[in-house]
Protein backbone atom coordinates (compact mmCIF):
# COMPACT_ATOMS: atom_id res chain seq x y z
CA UNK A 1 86.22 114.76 103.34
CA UNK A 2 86.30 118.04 105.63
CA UNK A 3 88.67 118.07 108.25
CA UNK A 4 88.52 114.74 108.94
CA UNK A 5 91.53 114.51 106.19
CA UNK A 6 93.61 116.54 109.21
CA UNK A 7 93.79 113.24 110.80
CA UNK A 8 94.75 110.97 108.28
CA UNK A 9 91.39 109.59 107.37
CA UNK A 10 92.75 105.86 105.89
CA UNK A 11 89.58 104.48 104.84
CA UNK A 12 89.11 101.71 102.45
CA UNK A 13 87.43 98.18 103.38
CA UNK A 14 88.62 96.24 106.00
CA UNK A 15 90.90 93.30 105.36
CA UNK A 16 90.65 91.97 108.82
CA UNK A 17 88.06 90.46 110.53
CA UNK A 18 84.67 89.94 109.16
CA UNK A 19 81.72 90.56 110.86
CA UNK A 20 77.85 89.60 109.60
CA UNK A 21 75.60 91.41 112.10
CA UNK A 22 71.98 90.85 110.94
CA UNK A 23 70.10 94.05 112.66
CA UNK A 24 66.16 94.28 113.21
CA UNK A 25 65.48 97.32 110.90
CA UNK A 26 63.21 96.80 108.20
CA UNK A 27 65.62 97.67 104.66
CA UNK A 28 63.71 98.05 101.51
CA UNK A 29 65.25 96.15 98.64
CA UNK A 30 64.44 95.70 95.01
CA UNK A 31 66.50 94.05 91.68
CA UNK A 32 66.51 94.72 88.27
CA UNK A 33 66.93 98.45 87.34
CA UNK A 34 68.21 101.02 89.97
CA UNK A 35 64.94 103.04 91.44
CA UNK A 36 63.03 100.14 91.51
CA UNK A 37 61.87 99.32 95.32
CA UNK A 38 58.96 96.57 94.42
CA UNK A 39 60.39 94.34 92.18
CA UNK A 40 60.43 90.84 92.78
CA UNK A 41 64.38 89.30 93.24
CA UNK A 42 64.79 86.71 90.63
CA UNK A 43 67.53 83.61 90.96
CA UNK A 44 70.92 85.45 90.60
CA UNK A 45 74.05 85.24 92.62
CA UNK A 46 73.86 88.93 93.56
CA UNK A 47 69.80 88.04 94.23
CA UNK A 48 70.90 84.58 96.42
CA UNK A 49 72.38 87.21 98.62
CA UNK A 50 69.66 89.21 99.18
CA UNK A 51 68.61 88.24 102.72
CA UNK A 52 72.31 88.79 103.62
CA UNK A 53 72.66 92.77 102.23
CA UNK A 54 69.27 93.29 102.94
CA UNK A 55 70.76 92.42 107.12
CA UNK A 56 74.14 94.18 106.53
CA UNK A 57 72.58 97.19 105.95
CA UNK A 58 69.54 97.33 108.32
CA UNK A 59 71.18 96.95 111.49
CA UNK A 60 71.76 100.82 112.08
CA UNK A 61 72.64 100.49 115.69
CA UNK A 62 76.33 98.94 115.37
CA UNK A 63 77.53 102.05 113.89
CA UNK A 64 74.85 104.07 114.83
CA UNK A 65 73.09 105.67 111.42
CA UNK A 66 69.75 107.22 110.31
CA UNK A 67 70.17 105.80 106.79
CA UNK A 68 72.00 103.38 104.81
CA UNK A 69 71.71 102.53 100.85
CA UNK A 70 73.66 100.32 98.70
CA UNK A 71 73.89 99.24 95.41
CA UNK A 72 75.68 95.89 94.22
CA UNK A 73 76.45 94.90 90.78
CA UNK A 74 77.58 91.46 89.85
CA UNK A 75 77.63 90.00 86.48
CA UNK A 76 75.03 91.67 84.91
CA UNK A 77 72.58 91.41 88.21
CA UNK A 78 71.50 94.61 90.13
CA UNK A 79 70.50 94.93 94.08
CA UNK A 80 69.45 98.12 95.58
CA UNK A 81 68.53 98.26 98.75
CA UNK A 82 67.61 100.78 101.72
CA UNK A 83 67.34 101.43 105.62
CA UNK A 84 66.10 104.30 108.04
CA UNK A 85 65.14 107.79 106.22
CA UNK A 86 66.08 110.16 104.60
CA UNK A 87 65.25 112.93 106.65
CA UNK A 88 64.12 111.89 110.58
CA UNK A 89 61.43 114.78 110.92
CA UNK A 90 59.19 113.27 107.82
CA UNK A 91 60.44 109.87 108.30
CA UNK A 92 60.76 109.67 104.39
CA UNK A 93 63.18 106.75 102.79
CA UNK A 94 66.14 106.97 101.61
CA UNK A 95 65.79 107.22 97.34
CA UNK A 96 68.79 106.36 94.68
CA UNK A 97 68.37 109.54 93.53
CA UNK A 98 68.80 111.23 96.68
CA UNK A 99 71.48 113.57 97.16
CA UNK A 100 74.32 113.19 100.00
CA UNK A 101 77.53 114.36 100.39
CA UNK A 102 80.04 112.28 99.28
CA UNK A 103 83.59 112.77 101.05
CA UNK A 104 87.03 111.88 99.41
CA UNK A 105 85.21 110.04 96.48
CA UNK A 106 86.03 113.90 95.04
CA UNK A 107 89.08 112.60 94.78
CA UNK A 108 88.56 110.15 92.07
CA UNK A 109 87.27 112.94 89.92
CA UNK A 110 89.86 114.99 90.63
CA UNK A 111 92.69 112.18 89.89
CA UNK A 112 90.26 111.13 86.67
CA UNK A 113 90.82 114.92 85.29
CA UNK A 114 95.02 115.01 85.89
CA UNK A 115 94.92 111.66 83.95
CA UNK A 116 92.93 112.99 80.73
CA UNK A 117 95.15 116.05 80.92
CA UNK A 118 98.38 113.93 81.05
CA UNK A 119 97.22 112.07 78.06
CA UNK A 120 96.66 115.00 76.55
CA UNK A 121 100.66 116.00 76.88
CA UNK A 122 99.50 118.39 79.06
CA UNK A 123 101.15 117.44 82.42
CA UNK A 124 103.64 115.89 83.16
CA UNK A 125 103.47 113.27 85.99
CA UNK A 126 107.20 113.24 86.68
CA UNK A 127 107.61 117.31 86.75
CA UNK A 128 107.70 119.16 90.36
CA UNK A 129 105.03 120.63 91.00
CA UNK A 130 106.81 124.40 91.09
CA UNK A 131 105.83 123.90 87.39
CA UNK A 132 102.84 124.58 87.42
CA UNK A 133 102.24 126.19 90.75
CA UNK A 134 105.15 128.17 91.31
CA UNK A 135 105.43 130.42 94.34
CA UNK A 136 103.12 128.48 96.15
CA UNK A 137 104.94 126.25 98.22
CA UNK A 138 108.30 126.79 99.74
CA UNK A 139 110.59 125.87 97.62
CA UNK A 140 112.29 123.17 98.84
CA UNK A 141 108.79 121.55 98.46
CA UNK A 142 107.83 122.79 95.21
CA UNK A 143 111.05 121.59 93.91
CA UNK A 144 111.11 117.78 95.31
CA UNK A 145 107.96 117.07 95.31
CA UNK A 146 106.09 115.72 91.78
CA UNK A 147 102.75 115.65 90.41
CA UNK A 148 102.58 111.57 90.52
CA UNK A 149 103.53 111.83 94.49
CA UNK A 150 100.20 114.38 95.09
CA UNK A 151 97.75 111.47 93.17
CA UNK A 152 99.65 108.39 95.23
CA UNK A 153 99.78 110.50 98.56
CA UNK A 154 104.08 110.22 98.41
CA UNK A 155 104.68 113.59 98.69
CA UNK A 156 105.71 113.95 102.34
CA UNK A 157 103.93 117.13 103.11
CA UNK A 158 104.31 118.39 106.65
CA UNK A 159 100.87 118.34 109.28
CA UNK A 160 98.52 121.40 109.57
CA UNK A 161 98.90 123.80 111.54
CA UNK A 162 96.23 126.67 112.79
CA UNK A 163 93.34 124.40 112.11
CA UNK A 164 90.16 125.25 114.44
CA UNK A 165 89.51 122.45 116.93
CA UNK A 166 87.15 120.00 115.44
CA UNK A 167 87.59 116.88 118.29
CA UNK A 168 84.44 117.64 119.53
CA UNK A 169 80.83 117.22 117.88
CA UNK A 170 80.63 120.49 119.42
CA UNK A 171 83.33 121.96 117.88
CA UNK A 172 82.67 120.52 114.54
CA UNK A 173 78.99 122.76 115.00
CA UNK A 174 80.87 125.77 116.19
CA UNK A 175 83.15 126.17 112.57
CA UNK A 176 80.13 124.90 110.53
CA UNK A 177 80.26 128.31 108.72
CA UNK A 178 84.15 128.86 108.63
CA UNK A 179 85.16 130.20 105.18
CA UNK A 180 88.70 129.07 103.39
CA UNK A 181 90.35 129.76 100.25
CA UNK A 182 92.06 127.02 98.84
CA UNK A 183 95.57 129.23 99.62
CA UNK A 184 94.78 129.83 102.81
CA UNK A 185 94.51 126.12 103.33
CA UNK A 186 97.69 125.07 101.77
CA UNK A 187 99.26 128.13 103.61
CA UNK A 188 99.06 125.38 106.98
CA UNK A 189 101.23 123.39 105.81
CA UNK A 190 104.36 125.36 105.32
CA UNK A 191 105.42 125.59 108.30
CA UNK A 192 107.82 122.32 109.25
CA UNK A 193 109.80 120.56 107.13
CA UNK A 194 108.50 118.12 104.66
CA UNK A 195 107.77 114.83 106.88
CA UNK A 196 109.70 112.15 104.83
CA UNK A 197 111.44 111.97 101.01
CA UNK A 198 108.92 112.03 98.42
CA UNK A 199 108.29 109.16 96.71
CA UNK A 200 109.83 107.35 99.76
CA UNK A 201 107.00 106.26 101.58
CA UNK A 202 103.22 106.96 101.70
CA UNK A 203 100.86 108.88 103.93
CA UNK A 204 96.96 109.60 102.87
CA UNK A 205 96.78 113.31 102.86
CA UNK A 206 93.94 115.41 101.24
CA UNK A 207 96.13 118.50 100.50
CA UNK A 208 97.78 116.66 98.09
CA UNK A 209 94.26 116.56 96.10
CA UNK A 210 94.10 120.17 96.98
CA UNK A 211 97.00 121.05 95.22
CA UNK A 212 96.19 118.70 92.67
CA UNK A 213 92.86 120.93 91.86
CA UNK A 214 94.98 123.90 91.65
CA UNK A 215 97.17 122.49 89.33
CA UNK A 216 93.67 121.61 87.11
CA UNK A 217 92.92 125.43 87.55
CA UNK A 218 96.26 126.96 85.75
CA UNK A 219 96.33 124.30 83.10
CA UNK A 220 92.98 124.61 82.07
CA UNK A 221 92.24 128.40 83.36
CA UNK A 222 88.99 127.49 84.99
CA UNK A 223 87.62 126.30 88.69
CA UNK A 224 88.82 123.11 88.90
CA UNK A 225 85.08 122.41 89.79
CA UNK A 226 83.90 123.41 85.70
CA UNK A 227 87.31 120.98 84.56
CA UNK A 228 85.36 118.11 86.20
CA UNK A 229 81.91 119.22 84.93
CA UNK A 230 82.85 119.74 81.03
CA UNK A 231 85.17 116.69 81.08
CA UNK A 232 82.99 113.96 83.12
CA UNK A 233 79.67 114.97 84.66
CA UNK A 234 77.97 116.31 81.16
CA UNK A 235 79.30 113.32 79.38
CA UNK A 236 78.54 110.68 81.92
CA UNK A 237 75.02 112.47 82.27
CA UNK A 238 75.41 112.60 86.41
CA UNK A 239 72.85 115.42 86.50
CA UNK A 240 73.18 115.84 90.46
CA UNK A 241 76.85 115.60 91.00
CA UNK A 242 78.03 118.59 91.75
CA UNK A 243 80.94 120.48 93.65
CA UNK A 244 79.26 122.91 95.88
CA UNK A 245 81.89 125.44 96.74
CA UNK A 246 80.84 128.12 99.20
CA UNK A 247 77.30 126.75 99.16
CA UNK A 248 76.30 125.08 102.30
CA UNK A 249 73.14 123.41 101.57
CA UNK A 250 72.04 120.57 99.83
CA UNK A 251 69.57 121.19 97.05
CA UNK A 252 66.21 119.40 95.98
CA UNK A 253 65.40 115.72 97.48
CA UNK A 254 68.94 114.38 100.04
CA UNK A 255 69.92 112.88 102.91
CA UNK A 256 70.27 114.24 105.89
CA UNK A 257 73.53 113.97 107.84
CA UNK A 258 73.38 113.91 111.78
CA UNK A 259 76.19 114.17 114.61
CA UNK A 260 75.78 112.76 118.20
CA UNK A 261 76.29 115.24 120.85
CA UNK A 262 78.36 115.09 124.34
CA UNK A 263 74.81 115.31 125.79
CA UNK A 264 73.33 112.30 123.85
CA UNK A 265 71.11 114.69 121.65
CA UNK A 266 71.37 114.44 117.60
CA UNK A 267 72.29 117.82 115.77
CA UNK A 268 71.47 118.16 111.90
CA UNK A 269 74.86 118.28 110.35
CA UNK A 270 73.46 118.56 106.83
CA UNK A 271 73.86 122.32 106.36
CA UNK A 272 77.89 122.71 105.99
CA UNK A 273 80.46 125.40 104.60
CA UNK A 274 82.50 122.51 102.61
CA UNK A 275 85.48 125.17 101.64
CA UNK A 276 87.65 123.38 104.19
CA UNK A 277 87.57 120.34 101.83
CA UNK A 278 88.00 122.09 98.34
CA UNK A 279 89.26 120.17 95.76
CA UNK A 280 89.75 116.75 98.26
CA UNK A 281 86.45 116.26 99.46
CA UNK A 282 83.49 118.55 98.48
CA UNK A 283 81.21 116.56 95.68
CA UNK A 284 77.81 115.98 96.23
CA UNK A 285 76.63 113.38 94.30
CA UNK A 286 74.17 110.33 94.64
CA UNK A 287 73.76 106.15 94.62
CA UNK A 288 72.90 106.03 91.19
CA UNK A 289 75.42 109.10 89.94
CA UNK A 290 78.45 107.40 91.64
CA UNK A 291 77.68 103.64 90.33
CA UNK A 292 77.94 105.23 86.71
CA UNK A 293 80.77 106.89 87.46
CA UNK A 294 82.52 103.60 88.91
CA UNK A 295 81.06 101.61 85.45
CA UNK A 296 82.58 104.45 83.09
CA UNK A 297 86.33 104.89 84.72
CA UNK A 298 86.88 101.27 84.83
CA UNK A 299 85.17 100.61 81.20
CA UNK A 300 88.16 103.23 79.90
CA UNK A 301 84.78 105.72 79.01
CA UNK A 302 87.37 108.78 81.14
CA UNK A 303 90.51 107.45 80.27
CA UNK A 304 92.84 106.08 77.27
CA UNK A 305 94.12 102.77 78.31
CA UNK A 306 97.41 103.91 79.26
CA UNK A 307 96.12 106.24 81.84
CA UNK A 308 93.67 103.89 82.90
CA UNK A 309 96.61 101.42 83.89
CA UNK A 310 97.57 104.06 86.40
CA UNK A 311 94.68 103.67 88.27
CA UNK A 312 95.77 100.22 89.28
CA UNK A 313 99.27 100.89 89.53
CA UNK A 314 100.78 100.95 93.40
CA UNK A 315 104.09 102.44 93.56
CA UNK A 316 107.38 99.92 94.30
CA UNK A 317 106.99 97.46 97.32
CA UNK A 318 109.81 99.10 98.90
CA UNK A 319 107.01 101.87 99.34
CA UNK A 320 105.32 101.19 102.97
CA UNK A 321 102.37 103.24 104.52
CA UNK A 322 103.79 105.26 107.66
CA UNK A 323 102.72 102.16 110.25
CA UNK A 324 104.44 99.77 108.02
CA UNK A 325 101.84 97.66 105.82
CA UNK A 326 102.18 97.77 101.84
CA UNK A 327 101.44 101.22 100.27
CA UNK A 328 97.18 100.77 98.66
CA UNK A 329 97.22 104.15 97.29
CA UNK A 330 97.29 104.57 93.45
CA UNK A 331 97.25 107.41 90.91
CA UNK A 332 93.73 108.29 92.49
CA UNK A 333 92.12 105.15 94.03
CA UNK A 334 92.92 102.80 96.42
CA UNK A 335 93.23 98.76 96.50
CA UNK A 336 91.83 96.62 99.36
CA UNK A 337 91.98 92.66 99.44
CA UNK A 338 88.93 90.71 101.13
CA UNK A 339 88.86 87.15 101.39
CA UNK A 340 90.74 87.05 98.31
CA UNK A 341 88.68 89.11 96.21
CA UNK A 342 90.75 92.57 95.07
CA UNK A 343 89.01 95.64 94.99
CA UNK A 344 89.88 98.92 93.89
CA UNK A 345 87.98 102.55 94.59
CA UNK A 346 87.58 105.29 97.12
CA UNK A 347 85.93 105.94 99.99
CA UNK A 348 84.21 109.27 100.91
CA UNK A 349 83.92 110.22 104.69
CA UNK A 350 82.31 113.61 106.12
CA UNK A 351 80.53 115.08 109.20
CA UNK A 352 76.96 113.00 109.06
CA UNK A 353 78.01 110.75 106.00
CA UNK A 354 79.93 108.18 104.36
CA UNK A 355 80.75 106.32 101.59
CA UNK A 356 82.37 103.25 100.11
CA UNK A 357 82.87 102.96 96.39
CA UNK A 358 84.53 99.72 95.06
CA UNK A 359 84.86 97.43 92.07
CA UNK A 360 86.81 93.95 90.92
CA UNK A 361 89.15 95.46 87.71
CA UNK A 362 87.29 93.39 85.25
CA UNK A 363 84.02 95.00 87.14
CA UNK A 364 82.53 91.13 88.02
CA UNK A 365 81.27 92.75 90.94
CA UNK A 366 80.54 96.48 92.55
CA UNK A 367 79.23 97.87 95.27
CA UNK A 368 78.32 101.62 96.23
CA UNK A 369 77.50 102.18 99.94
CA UNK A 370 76.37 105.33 101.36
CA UNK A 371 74.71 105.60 105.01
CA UNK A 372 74.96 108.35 107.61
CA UNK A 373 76.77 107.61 110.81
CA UNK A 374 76.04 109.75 113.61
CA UNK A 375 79.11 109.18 116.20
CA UNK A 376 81.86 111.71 115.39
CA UNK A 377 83.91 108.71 114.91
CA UNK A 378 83.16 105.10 114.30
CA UNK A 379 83.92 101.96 113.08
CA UNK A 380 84.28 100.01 109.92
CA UNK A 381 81.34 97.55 110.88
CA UNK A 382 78.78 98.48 108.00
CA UNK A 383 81.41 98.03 105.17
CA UNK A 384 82.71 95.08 107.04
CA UNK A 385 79.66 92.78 106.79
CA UNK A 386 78.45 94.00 103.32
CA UNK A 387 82.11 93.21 101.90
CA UNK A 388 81.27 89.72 104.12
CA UNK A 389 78.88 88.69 102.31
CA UNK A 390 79.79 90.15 98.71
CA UNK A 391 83.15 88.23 99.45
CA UNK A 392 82.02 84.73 100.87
């Protein structure tokens, strides 16, 4: 995410209430193999639903979005399906392929990369973190604080401070281009005390991911951003995932992300400086990119099965999120419970874009959503009716 992790971004799917809102957009849909957008739906559960995702994800007035795509996977059955374009100046549809930028989903790669190097004997989970970034943090944070509390969001780290104002769509425009190095980022959060014991209750916080890319950086003495490449996008074969570092476009065929002004007008958001989300929320990836991803982490392609388990592993129930409900943060993903069904993933949120990526453990059924909300903020009401219907 960018600086929509300043204010405590929670994410996830909803485990409230449920809404099915069937919209009037046309969606194009198609089952069988992903980039497929003709072929005929066969009898299937995932295809019985198809009327039902195909209305979930067309109705891009309630929240409003130029584009929505999503890809479900259940028990051997494949739907992809589509809504708006790509791009509202050719009018061009939205492609599996395409590229988009995909939030705190960085996250998971980042967490995925910790993992292999703690199996490796490389890190330990329990150490502080002064370890292995020492003179970084003051140090009655570097001491107290571990590795383990970073990935599960424990660590009590204090609230930014000096951030440019970003409440506005207008704002968000004005510090497109702002430039910041990964220090200069932690650097705002040094100035109060830490906010509660680590380890003592939980608070989703993308500096801890920050940090957590730095520590990938002196253990394996490269940018965190090469760690991820060498160790899971060359050997999954995801060929347009990317982290983008000081590069502000997107390259080759995307999506376009758009914000809503004050005035009612739309602004192009796609073109963003993404420094302010180094190492939490940067990646640019795609549909088809991030469902392999999803298949390969919870196959235990990434990970041996003991680091695997820590994927799925919530700290203590004495643990409670800062309002009170039951900590759903992991070692690196996050658990949400829908009509009974579990899931566990990530979601990614930016300026323009967002994105919901979720699976059963045993993998009986996932979903990938990505569409591109315009309203600087909005509501859960896409991922609420496609979890609906996956869930009923």
């Amino acid at each position: 995410m960018t600086s929509l992790t300043r204010r405590t971004f929670m994410g996830g799917c909803a485990a409230g209430a449920l809404l099915a809102v069937a919209g009037s957009t046309e969606a194009r849909a198609a089952t069988g193999t992903t980039g497929s957008t003709t072929a005929p739906t066969t009898a299937s559960t995932t295809a019985s639903d198809e009327p039902a995702l195909r209305a979930a994800i067309s109705d891009l007035s309630h929240p409003p979005a130029t584009s929505a795509q999503l890809r479900v996977d259940r028990r051997g059955d494949h739907w992809y399906g589509t809504a708006g374009a790509a791009d509202l100046v050719s009018g061009r549809a939205v492609r599996p392929d395409y590229r988009f930028r995909a939030g705190s989903i960085t996250k998971a790669f980042v967490a995925t990369v910790i993992l292999q190097l703690w199996a490796e004997r490389r890190v330990e989970l329990n150490a502080p973190i002064g370890r292995y970034l020492p003179d970084l943090l003051p140090s009655a944070f570097s001491r107290r604080i571990t590795v383990a509390q970073l990935l599960n969001h424990t660590s009590g780290l204090p609230d930014h401070r000096g951030l440019p104002d970003d409440s506005t769509p207008e704002g968000v425009v004005r510090h497109r281009w702002d430039r910041w190095t990964p220090r200069e980022w932690v650097e705002t959060v040094t100035h109060d005390p830490l906010k509660f014991d680590p380890g003592a209750t939980q608070e989703y916080r993308g500096i801890n991911y920050v940090l957590l890319a730095l520590i990938i950086e002196r253990l394996t003495g490269r940018p965190y951003g090469q760690a991820i490449e060498s160790r899971v996008l060359r050997p999954l074969g995801l060929a347009r995932t990317l982290l983008p570092g000081q590069d502000p476009r997107l390259h080759g065929p995307h999506v376009h992300g758009y914000l809503r002004m004050t005035d009612g007008s739309l602004r192009d958001i796609t073109v963003y400086n993404q420094s302010s989300a180094w190492g939490e929320g940067e990646l640019v990836s795609t549909l088809d990119d991030l469902s392999r991803f999803q298949r390969a982490l919870f196959s235990g392609a990434l990970l041996p099965p003991h680091a695997l388990d820590k994927l799925f592993t919530l700290p203590p129930d004495s643990v409670r999120m800062l309002d009170g409900t039951p900590a759903r943060y992991s070692l690196g993903l996050q658990k949400a419970t829908v009509n009974g069904v579990t899931f566990w993933g990530k979601t990614g949120e930016g300026y323009g874009y967002r994105t919901r990526m979720f699976a059963t453990r045993d993998q009986t059924l996932r979903f990938v959503l990505s569409y591109a909300p315009t309203p600087l903020t909005t509501q859960e009401e896409m991922t609420n009716r496609v979890v609906a219907v996956l869930t009923a």
